[in-house]
Protein backbone atom coordinates (compact mmCIF):
# COMPACT_ATOMS: atom_id res chain seq x y z
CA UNK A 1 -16.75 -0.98 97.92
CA UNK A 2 -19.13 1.87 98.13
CA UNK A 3 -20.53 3.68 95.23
CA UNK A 4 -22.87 7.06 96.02
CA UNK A 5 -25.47 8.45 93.49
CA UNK A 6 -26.59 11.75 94.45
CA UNK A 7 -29.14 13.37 92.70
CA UNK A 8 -30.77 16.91 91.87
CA UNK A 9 -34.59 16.38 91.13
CA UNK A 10 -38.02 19.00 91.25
CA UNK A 11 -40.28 18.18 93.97
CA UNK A 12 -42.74 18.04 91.17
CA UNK A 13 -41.08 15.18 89.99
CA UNK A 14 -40.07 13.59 93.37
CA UNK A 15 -42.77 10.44 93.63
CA UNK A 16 -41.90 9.48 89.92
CA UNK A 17 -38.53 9.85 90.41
CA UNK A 18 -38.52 7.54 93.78
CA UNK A 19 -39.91 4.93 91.99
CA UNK A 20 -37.27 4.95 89.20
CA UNK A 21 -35.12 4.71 91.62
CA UNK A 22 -36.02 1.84 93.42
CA UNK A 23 -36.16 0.16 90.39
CA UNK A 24 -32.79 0.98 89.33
CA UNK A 25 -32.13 -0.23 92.93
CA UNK A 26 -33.57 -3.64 92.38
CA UNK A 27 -31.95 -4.19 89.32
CA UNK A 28 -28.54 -3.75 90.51
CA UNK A 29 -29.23 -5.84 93.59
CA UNK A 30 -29.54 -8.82 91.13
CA UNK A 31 -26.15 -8.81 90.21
CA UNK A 32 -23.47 -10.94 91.95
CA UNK A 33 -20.97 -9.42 94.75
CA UNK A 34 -24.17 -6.89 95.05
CA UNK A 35 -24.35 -6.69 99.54
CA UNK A 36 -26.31 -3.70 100.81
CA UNK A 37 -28.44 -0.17 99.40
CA UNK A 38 -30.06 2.43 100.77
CA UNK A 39 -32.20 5.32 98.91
CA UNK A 40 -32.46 8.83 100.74
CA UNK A 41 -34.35 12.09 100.13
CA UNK A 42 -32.31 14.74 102.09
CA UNK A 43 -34.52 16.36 105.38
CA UNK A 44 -33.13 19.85 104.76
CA UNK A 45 -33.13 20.16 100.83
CA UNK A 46 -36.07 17.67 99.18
CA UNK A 47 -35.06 17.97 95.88
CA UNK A 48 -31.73 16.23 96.80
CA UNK A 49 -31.56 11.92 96.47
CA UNK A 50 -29.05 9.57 97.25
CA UNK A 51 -28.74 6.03 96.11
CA UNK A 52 -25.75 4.37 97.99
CA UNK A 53 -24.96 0.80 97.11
CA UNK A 54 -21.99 -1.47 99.22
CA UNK A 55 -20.34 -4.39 96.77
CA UNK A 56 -18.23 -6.97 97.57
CA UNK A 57 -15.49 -5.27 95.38
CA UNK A 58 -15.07 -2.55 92.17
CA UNK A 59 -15.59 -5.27 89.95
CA UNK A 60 -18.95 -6.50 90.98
CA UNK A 61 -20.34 -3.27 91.00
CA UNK A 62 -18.34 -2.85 87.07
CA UNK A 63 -20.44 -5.88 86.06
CA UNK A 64 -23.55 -5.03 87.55
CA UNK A 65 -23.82 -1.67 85.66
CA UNK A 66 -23.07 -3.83 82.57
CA UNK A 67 -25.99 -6.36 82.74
CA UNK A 68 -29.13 -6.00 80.41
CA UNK A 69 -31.43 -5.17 83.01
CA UNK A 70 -28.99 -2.47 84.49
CA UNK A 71 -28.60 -0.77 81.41
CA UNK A 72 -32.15 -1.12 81.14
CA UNK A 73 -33.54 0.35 84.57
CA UNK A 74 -30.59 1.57 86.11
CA UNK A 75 -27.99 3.34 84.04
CA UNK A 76 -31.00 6.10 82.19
CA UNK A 77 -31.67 7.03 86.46
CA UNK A 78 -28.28 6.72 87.26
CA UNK A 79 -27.37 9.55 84.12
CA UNK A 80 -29.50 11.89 86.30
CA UNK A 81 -26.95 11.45 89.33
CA UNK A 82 -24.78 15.01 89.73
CA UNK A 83 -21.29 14.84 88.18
CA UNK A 84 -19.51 13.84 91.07
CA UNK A 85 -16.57 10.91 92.11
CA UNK A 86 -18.90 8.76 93.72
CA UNK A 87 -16.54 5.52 94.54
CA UNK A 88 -15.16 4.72 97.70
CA UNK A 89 -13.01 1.88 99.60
């Protein structure tokens, strides 16, 4: 299972931002059935961020978003994402 953040931030607020999001990053990647993640910051349009993450299945990554530390560090970054489906098989 996939699941895609993508995110609209200033470049003022880009190194701040980067490091919210690899926290939010670590803390997910404690969770069980947690595999792979990347973080991006698109080459044609700065102000645009990814945060892709690869589970073992939708349940995992349910769980994940669930724990203390998630909801913590990773769901107030993850609020920023742009309203978009971001699951995929």
């Amino acid at each position: 299972m996939l699941a895609i953040a993508r995110f609209s931030i200033a470049l003022s607020q880009a190194k701040d931002f980067r490091t919210d999001l690899e926290a939010a990053r670590d803390a997910l990647a404690e969770a069980p059935g947690f595999i792979d993640a990347q973080i991006g910051q698109n080459l044609d349009d700065q102000t645009l961020w990814v945060l892709s993450t690869q589970w073992e299945n939708i349940g995992s990554y349910r769980r994940a978003l669930s724990a203390m530390r998630s909801k913590l560090e990773a769901i107030p970054v993850l609020a920023l994402a742009i309203d978009e489906p971001g699951a995929y098989e």
